[in-house]
PDB file of N, CA and C in Angstrom:
ATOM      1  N   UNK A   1      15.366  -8.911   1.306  1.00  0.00           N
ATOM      2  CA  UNK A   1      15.201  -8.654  -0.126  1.00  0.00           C
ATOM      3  C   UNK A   1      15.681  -9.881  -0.893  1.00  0.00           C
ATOM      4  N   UNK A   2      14.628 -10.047  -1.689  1.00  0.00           N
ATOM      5  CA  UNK A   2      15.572 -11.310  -2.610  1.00  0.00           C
ATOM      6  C   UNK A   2      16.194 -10.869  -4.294  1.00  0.00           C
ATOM      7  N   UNK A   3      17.677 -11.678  -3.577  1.00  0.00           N
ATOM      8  CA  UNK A   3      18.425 -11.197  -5.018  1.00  0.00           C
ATOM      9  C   UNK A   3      18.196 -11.056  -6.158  1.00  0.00           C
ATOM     10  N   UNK A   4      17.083 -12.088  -6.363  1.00  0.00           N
ATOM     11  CA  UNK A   4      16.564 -13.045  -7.652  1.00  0.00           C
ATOM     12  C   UNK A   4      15.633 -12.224  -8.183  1.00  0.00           C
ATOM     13  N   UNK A   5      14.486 -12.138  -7.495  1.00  0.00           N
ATOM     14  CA  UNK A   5      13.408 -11.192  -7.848  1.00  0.00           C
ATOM     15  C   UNK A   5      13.705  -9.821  -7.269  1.00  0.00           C
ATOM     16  N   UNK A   6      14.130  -9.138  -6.930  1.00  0.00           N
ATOM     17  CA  UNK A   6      13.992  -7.871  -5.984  1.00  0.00           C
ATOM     18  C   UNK A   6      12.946  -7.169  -5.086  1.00  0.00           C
ATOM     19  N   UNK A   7      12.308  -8.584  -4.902  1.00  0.00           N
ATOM     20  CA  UNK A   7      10.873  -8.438  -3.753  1.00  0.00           C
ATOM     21  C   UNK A   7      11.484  -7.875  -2.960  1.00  0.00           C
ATOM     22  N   UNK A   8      10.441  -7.166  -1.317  1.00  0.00           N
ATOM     23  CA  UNK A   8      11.146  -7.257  -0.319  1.00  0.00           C
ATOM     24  C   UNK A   8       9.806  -7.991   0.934  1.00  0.00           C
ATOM     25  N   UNK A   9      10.286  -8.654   1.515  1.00  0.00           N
ATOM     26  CA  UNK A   9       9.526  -8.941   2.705  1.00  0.00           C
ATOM     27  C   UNK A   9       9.811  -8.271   3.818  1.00  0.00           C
ATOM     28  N   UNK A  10       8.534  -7.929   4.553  1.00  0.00           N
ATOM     29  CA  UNK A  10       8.646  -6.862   5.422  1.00  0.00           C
ATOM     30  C   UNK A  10       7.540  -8.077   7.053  1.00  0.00           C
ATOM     31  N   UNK A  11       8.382  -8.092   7.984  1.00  0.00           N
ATOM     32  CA  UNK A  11       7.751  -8.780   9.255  1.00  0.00           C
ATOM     33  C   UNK A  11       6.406  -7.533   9.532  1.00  0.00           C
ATOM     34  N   UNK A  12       5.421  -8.198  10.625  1.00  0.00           N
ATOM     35  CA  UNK A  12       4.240  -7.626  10.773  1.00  0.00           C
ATOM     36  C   UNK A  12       4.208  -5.888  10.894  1.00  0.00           C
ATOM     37  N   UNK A  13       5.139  -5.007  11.237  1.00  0.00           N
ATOM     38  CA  UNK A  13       5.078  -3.665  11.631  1.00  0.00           C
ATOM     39  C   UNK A  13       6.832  -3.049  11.027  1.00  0.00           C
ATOM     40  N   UNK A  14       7.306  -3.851  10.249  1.00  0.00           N
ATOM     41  CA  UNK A  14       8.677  -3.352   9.830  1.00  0.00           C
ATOM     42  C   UNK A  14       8.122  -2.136   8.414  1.00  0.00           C
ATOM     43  N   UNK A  15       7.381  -2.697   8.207  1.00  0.00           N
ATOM     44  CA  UNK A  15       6.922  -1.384   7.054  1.00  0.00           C
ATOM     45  C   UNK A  15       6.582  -0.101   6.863  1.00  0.00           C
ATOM     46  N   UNK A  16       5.878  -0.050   8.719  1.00  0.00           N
ATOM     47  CA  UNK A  16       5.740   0.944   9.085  1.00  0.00           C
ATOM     48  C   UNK A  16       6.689   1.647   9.777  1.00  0.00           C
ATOM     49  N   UNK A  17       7.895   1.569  10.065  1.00  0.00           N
ATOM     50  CA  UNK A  17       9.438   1.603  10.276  1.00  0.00           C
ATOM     51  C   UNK A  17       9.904   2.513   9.078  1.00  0.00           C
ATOM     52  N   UNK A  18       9.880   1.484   8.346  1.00  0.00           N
ATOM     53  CA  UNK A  18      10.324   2.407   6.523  1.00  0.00           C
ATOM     54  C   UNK A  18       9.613   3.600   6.209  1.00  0.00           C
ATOM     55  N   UNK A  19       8.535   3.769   6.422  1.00  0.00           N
ATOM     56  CA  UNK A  19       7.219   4.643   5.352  1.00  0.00           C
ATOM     57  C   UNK A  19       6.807   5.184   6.428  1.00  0.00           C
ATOM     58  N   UNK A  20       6.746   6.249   6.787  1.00  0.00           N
ATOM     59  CA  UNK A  20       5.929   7.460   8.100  1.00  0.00           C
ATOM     60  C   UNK A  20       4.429   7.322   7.669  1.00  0.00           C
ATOM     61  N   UNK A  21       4.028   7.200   5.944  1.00  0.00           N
ATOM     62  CA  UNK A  21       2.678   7.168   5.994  1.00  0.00           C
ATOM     63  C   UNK A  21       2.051   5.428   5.487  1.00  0.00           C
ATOM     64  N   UNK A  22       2.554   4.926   6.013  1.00  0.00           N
ATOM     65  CA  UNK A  22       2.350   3.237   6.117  1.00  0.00           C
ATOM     66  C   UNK A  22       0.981   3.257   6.800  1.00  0.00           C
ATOM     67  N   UNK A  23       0.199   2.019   6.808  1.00  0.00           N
ATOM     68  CA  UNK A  23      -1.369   2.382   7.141  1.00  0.00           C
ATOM     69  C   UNK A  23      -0.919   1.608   8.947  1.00  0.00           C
ATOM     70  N   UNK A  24      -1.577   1.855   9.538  1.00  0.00           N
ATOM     71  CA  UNK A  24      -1.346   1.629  11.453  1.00  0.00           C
ATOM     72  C   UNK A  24      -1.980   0.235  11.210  1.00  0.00           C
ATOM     73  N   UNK A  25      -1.910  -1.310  11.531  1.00  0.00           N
ATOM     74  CA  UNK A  25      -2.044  -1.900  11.614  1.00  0.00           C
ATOM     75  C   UNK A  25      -3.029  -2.552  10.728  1.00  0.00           C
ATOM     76  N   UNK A  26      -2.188  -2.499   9.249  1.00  0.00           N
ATOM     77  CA  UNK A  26      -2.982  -3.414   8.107  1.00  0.00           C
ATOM     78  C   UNK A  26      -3.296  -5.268   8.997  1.00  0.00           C
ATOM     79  N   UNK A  27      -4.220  -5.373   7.861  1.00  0.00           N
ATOM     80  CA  UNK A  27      -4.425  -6.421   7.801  1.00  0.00           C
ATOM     81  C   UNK A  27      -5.498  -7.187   6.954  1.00  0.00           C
ATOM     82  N   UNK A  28      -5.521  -8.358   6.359  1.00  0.00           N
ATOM     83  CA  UNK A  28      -5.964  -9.013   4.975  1.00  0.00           C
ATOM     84  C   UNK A  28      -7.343  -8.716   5.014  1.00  0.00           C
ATOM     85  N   UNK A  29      -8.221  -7.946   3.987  1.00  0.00           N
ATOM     86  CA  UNK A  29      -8.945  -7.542   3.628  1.00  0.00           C
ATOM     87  C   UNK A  29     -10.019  -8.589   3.271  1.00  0.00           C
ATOM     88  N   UNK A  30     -11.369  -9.045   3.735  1.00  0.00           N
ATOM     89  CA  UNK A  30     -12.096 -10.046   3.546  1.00  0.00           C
ATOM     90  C   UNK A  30     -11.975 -10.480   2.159  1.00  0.00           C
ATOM     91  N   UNK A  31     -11.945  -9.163   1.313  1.00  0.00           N
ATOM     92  CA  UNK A  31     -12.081  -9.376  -0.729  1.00  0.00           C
ATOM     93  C   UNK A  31     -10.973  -9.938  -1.125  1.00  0.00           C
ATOM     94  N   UNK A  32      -9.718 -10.381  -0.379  1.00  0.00           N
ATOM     95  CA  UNK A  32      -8.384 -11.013  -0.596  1.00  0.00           C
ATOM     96  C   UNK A  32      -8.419 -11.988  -1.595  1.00  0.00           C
ATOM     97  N   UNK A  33      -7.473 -11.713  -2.455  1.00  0.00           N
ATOM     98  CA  UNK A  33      -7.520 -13.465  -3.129  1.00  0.00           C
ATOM     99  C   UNK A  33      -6.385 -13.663  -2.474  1.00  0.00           C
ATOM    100  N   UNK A  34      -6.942 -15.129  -2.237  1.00  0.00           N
ATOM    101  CA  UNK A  34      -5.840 -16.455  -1.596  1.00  0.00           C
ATOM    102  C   UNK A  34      -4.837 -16.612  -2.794  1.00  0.00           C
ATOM    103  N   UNK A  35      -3.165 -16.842  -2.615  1.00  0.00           N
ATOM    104  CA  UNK A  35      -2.576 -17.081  -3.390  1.00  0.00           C
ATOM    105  C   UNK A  35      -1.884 -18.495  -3.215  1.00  0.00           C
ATOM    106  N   UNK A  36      -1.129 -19.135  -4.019  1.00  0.00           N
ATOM    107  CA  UNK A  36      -0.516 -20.398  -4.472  1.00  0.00           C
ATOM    108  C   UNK A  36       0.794 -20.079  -2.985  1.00  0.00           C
ATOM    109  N   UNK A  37       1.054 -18.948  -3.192  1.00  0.00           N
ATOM    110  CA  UNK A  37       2.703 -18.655  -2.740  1.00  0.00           C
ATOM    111  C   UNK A  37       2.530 -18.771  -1.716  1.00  0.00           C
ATOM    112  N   UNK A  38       3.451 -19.325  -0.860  1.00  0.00           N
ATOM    113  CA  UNK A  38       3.373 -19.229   0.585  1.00  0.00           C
ATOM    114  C   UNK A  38       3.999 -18.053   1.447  1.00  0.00           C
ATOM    115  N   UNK A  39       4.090 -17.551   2.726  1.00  0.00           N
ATOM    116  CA  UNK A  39       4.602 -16.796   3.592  1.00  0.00           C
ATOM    117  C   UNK A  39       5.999 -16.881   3.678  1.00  0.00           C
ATOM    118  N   UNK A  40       7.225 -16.790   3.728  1.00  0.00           N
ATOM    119  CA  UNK A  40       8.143 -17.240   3.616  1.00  0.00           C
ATOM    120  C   UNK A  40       8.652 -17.340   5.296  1.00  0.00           C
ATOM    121  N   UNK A  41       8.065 -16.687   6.551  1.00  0.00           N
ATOM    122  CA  UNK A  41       8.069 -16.525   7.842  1.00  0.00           C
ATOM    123  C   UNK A  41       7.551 -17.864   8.263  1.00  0.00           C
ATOM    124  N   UNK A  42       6.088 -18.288   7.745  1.00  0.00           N
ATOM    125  CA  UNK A  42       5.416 -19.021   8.724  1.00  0.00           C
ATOM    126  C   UNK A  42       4.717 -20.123   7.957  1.00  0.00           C
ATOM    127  N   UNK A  43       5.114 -20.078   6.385  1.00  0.00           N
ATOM    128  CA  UNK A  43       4.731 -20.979   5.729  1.00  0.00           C
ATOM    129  C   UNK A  43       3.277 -21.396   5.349  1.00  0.00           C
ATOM    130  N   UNK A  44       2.340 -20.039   5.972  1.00  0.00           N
ATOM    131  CA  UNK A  44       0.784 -19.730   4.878  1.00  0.00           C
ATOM    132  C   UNK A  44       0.656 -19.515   3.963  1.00  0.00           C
ATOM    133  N   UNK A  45      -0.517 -19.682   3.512  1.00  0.00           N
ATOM    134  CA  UNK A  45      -0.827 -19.066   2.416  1.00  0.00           C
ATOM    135  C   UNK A  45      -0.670 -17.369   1.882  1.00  0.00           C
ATOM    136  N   UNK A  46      -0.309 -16.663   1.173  1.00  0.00           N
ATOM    137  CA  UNK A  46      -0.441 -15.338   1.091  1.00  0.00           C
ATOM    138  C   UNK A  46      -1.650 -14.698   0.520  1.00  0.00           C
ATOM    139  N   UNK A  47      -2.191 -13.606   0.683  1.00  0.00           N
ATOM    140  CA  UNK A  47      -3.553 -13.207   0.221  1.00  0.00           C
ATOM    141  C   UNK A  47      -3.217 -11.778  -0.512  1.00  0.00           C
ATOM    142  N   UNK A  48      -3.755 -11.451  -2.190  1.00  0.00           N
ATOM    143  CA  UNK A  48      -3.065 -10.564  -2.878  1.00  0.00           C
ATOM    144  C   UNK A  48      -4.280 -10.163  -2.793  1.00  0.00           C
ATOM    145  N   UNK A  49      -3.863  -8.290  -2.313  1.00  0.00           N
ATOM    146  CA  UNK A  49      -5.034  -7.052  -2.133  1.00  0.00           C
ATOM    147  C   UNK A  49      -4.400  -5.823  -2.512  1.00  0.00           C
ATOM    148  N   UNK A  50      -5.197  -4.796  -2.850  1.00  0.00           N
ATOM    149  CA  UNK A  50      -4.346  -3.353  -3.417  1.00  0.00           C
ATOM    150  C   UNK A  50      -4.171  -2.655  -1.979  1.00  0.00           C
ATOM    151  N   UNK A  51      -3.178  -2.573  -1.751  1.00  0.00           N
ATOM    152  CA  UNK A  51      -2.716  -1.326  -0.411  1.00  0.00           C
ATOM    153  C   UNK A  51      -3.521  -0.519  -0.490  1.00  0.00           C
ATOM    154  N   UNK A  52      -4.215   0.150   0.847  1.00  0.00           N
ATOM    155  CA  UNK A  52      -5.138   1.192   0.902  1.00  0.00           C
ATOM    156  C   UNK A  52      -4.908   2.252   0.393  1.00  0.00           C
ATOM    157  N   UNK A  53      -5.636   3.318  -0.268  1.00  0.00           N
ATOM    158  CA  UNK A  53      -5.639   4.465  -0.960  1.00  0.00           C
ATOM    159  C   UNK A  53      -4.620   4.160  -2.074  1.00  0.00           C
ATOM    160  N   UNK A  54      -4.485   3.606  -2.802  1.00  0.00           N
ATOM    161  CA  UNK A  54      -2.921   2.829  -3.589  1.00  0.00           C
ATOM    162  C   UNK A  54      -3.835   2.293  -4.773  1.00  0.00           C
ATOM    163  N   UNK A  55      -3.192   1.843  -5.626  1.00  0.00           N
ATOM    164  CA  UNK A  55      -3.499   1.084  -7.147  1.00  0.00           C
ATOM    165  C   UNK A  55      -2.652  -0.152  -6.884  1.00  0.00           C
ATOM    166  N   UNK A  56      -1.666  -0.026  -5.748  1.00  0.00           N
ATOM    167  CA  UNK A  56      -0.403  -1.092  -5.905  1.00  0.00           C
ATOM    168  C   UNK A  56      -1.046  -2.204  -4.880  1.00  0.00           C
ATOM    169  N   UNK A  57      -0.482  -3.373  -5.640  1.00  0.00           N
ATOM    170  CA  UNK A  57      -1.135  -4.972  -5.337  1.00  0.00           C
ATOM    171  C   UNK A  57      -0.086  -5.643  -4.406  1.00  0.00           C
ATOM    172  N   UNK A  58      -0.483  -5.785  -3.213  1.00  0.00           N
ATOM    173  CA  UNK A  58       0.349  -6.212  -2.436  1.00  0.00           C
ATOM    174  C   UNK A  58       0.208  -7.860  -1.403  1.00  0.00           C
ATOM    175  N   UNK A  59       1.146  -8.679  -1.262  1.00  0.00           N
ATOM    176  CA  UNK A  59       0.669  -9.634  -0.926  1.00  0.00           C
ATOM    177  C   UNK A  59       1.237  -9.924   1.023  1.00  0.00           C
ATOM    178  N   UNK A  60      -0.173 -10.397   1.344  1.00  0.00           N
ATOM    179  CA  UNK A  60      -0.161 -10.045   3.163  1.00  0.00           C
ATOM    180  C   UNK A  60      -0.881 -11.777   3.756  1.00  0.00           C
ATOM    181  N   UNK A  61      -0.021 -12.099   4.697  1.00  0.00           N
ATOM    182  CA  UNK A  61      -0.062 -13.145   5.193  1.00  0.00           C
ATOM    183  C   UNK A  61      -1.216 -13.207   6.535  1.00  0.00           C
ATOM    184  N   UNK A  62      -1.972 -14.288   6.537  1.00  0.00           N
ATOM    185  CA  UNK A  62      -2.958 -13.279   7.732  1.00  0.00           C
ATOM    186  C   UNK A  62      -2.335 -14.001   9.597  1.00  0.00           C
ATOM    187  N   UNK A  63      -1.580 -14.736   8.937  1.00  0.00           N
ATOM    188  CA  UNK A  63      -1.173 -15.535  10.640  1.00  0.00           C
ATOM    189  C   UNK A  63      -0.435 -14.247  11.014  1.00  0.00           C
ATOM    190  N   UNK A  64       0.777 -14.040  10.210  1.00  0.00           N
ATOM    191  CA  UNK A  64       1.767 -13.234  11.002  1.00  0.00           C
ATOM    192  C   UNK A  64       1.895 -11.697  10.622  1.00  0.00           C
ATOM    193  N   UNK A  65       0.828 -11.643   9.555  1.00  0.00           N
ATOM    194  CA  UNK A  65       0.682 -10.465   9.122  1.00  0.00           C
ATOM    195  C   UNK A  65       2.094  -9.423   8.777  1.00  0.00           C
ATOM    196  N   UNK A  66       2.745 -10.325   7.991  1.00  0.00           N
ATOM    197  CA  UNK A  66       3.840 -10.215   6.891  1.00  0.00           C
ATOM    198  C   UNK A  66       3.440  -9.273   6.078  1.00  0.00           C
ATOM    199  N   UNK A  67       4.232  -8.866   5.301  1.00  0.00           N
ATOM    200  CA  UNK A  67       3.683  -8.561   4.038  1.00  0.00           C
ATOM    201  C   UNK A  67       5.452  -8.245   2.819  1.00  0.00           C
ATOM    202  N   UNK A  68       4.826  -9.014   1.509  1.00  0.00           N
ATOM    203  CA  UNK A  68       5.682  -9.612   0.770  1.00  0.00           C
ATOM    204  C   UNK A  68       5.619  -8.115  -0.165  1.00  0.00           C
ATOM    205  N   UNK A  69       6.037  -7.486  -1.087  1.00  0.00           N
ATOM    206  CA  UNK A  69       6.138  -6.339  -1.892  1.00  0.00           C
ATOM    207  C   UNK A  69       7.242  -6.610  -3.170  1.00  0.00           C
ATOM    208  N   UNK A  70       6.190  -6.741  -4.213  1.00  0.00           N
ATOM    209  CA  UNK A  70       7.214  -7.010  -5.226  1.00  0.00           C
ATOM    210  C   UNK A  70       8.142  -5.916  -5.831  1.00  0.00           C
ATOM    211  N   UNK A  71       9.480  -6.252  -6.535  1.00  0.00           N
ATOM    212  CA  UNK A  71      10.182  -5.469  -7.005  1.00  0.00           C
ATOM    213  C   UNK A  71       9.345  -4.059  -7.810  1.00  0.00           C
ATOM    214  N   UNK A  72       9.639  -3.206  -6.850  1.00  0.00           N
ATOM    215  CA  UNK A  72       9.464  -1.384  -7.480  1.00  0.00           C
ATOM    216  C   UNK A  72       7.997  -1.046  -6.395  1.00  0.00           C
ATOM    217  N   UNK A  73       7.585  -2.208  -5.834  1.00  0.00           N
ATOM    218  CA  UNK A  73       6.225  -1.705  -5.282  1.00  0.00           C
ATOM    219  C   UNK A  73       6.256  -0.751  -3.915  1.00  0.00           C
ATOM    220  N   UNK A  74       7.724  -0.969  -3.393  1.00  0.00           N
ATOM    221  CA  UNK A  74       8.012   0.061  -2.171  1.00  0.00           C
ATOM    222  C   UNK A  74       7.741   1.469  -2.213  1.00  0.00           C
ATOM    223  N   UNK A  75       8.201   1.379  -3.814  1.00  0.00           N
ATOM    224  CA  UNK A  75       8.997   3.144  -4.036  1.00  0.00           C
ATOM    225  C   UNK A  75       7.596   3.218  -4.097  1.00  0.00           C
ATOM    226  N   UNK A  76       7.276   2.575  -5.070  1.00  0.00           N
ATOM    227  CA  UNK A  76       5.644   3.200  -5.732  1.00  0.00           C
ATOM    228  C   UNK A  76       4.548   3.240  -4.396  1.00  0.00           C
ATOM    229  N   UNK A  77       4.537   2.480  -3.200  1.00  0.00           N
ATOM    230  CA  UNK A  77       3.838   3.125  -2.160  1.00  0.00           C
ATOM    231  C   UNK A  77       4.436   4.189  -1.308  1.00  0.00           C
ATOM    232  N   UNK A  78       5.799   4.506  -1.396  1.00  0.00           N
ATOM    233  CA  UNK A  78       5.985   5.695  -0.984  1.00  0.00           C
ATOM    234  C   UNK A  78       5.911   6.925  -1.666  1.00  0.00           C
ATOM    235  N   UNK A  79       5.673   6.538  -2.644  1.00  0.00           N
ATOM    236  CA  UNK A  79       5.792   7.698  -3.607  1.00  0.00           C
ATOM    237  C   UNK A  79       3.918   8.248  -3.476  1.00  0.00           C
ATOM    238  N   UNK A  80       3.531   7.205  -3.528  1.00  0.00           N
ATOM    239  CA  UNK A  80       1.315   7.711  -3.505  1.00  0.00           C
ATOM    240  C   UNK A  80       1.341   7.948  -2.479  1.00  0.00           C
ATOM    241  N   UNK A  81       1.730   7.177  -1.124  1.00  0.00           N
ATOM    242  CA  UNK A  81       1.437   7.371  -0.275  1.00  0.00           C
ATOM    243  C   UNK A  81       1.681   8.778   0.515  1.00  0.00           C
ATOM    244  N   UNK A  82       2.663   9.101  -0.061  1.00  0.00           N
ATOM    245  CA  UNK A  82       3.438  10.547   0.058  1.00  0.00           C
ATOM    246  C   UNK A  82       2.474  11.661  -0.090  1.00  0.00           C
ATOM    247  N   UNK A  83       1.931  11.001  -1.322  1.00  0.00           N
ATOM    248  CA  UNK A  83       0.906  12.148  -1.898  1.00  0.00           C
ATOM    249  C   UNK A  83      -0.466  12.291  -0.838  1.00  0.00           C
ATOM    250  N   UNK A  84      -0.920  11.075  -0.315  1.00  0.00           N
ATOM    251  CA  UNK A  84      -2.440  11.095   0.211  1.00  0.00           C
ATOM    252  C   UNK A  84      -1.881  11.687   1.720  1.00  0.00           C
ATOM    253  N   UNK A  85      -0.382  11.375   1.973  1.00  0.00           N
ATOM    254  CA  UNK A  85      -0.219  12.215   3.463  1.00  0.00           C
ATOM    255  C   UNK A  85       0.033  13.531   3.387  1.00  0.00           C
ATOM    256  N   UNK A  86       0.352  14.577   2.555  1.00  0.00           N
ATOM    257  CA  UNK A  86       0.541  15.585   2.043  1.00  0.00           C
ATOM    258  C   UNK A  86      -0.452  16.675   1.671  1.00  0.00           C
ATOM    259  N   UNK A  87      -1.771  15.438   1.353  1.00  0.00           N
ATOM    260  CA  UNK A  87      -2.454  16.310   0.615  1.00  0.00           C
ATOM    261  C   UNK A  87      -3.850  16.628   1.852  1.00  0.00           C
ATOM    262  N   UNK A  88      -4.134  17.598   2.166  1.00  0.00           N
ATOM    263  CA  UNK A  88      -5.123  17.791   3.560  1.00  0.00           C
ATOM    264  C   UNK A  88      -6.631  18.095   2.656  1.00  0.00           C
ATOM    265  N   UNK A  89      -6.840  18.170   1.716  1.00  0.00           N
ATOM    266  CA  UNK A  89      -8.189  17.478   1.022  1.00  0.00           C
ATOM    267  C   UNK A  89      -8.354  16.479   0.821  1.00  0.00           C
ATOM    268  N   UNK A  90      -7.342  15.363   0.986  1.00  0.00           N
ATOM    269  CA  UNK A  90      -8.396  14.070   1.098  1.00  0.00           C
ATOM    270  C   UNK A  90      -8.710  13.491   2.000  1.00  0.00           C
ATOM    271  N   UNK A  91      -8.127  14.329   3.522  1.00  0.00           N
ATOM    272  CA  UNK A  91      -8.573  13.525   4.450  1.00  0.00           C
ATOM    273  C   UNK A  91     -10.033  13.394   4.215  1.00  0.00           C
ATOM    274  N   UNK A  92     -11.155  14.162   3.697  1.00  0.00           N
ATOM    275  CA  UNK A  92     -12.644  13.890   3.163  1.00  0.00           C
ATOM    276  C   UNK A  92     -12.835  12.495   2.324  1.00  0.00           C
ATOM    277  N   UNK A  93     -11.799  12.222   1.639  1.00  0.00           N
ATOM    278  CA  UNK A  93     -11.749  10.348   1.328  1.00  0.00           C
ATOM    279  C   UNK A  93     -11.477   9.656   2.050  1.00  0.00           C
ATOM    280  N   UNK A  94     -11.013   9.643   3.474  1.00  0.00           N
ATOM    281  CA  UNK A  94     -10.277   8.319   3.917  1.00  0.00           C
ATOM    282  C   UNK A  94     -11.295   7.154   3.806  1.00  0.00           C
ATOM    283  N   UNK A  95     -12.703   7.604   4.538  1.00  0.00           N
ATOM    284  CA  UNK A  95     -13.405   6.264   3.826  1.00  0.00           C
ATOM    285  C   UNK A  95     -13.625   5.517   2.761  1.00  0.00           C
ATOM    286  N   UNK A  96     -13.452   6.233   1.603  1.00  0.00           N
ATOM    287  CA  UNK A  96     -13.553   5.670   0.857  1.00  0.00           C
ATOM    288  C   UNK A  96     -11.849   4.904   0.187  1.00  0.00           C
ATOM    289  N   UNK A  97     -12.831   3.347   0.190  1.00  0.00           N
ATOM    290  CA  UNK A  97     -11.100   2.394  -0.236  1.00  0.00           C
ATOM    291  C   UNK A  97     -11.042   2.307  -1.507  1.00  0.00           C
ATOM    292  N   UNK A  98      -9.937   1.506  -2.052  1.00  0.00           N
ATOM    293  CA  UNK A  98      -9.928   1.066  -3.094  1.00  0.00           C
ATOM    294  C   UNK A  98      -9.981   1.864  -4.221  1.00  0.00           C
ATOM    295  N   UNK A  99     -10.271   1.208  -5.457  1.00  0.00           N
ATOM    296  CA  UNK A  99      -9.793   2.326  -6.586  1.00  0.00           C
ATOM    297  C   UNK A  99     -10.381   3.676  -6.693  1.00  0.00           C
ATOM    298  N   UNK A 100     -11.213   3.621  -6.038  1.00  0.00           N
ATOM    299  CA  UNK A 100     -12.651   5.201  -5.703  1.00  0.00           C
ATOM    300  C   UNK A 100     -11.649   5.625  -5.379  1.00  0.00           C
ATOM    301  N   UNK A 101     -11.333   5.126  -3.749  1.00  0.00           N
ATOM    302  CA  UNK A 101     -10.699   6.475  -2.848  1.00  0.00           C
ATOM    303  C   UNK A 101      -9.300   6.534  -3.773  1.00  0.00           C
ATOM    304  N   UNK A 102      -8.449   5.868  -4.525  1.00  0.00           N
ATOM    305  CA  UNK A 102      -7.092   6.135  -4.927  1.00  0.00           C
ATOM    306  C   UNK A 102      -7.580   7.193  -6.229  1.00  0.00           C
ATOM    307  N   UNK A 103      -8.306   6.843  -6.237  1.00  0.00           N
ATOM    308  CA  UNK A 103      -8.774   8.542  -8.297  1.00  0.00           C
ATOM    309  C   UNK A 103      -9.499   9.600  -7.205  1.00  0.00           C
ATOM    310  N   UNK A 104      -9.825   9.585  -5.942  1.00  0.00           N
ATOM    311  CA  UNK A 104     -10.579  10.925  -5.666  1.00  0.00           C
ATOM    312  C   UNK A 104      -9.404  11.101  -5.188  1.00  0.00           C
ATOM    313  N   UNK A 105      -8.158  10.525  -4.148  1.00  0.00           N
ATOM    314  CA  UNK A 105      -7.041  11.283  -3.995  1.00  0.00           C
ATOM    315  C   UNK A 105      -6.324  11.699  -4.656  1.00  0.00           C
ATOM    316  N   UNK A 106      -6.378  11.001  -6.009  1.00  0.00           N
ATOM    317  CA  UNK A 106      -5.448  11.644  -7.193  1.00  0.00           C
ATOM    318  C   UNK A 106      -5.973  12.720  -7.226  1.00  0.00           C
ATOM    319  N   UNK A 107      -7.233  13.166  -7.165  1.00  0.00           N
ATOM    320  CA  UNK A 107      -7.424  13.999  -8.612  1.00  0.00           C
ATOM    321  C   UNK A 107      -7.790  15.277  -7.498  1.00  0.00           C
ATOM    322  N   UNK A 108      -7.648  15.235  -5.934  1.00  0.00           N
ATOM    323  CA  UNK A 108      -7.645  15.885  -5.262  1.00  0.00           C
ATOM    324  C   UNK A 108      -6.014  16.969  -5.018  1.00  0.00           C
ATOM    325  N   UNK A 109      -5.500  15.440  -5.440  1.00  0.00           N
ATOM    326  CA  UNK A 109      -4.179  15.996  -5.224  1.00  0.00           C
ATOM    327  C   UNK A 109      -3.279  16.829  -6.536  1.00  0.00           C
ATOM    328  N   UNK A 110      -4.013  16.610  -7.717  1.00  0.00           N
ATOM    329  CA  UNK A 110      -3.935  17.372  -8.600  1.00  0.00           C
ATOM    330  C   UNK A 110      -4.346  18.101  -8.843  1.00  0.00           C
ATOM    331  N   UNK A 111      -5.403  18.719  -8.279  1.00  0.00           N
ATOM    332  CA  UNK A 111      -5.688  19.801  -8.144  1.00  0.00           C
ATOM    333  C   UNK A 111      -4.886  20.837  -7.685  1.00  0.00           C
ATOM    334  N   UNK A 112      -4.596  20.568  -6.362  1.00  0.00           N
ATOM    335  CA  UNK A 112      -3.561  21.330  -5.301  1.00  0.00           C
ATOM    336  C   UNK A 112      -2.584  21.661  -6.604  1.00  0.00           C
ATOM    337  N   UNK A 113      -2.075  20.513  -6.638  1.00  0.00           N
ATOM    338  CA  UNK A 113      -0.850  21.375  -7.708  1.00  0.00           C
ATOM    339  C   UNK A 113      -0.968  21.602  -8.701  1.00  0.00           C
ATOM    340  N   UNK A 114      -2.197  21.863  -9.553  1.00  0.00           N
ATOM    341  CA  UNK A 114      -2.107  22.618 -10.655  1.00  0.00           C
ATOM    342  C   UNK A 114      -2.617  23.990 -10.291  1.00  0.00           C
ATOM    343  N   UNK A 115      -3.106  24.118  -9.373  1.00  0.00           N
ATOM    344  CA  UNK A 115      -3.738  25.052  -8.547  1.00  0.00           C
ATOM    345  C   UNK A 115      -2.356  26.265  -7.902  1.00  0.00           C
ATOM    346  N   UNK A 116      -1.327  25.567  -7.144  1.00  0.00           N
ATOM    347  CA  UNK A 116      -0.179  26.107  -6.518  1.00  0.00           C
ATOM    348  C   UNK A 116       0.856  26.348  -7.660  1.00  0.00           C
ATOM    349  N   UNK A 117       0.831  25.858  -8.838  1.00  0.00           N
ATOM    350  CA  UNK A 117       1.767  26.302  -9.606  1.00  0.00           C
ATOM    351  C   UNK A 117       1.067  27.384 -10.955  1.00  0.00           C
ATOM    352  N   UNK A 118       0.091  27.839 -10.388  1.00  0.00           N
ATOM    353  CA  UNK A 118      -0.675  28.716 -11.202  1.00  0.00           C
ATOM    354  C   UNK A 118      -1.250  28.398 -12.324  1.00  0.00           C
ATOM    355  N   UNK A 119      -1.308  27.681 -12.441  1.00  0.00           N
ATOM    356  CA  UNK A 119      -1.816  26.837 -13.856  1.00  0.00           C
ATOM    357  C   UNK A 119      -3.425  27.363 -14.014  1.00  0.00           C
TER     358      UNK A 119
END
């Protein structure tokens, strides 16, 4: 973690350590933008992409397949991610990525609970 910014860098499979619903062997997405910043492991380039089923922008190294997470972006993928592992109607989205699949899991998953709390 750095003091300065409150990023955290996470080595190739330490993320999935932290997070039970972490995706099984990410890796940099062809649509990547290349960034300025380097890897802080191996000294590449980093490539900024939205975490699967997620809104949150995350930056992933493709040599060592790092991945850098800026300050608050942990909670905030455990916190969605929580939701898309929880919720057993969207396994019908998993194909679909990106901002599609993150509003059909929302709004799948809001359902459920406006649904379970009688609303």
């Amino acid at each position: 973690m750095c003091p300065r910014c409150k990023g955290i860098w996470f080595d190739r499979t330490e993320l999935e350590e932290f997070l039970s619903s972490a995706v099984k062997g990410l890796s940099v997405p062809k649509k990547a933008f290349k960034e300025t910043s380097l890897c802080p492991k191996c000294g590449r380039p980093l490539y900024l992409f939205q975490y699967p089923q997620t809104m949150v922008n995350i930056d992933m190294c493709k040599k060592c397949r790092g991945l850098w997470l800026d300050a608050g972006e942990f909670k905030e993928l455990r916190i969605v991610r929580g939701y898309v592992a929880k919720s057993p109607d969207c396994k019908e989205c998993d194909d679909v990525s990106g901002v599609r699949g993150s509003l059909l899991k929302f709004i799948a998953w809001a359902i459920d609970n406006l649904s379970s709390t009688g609303d």
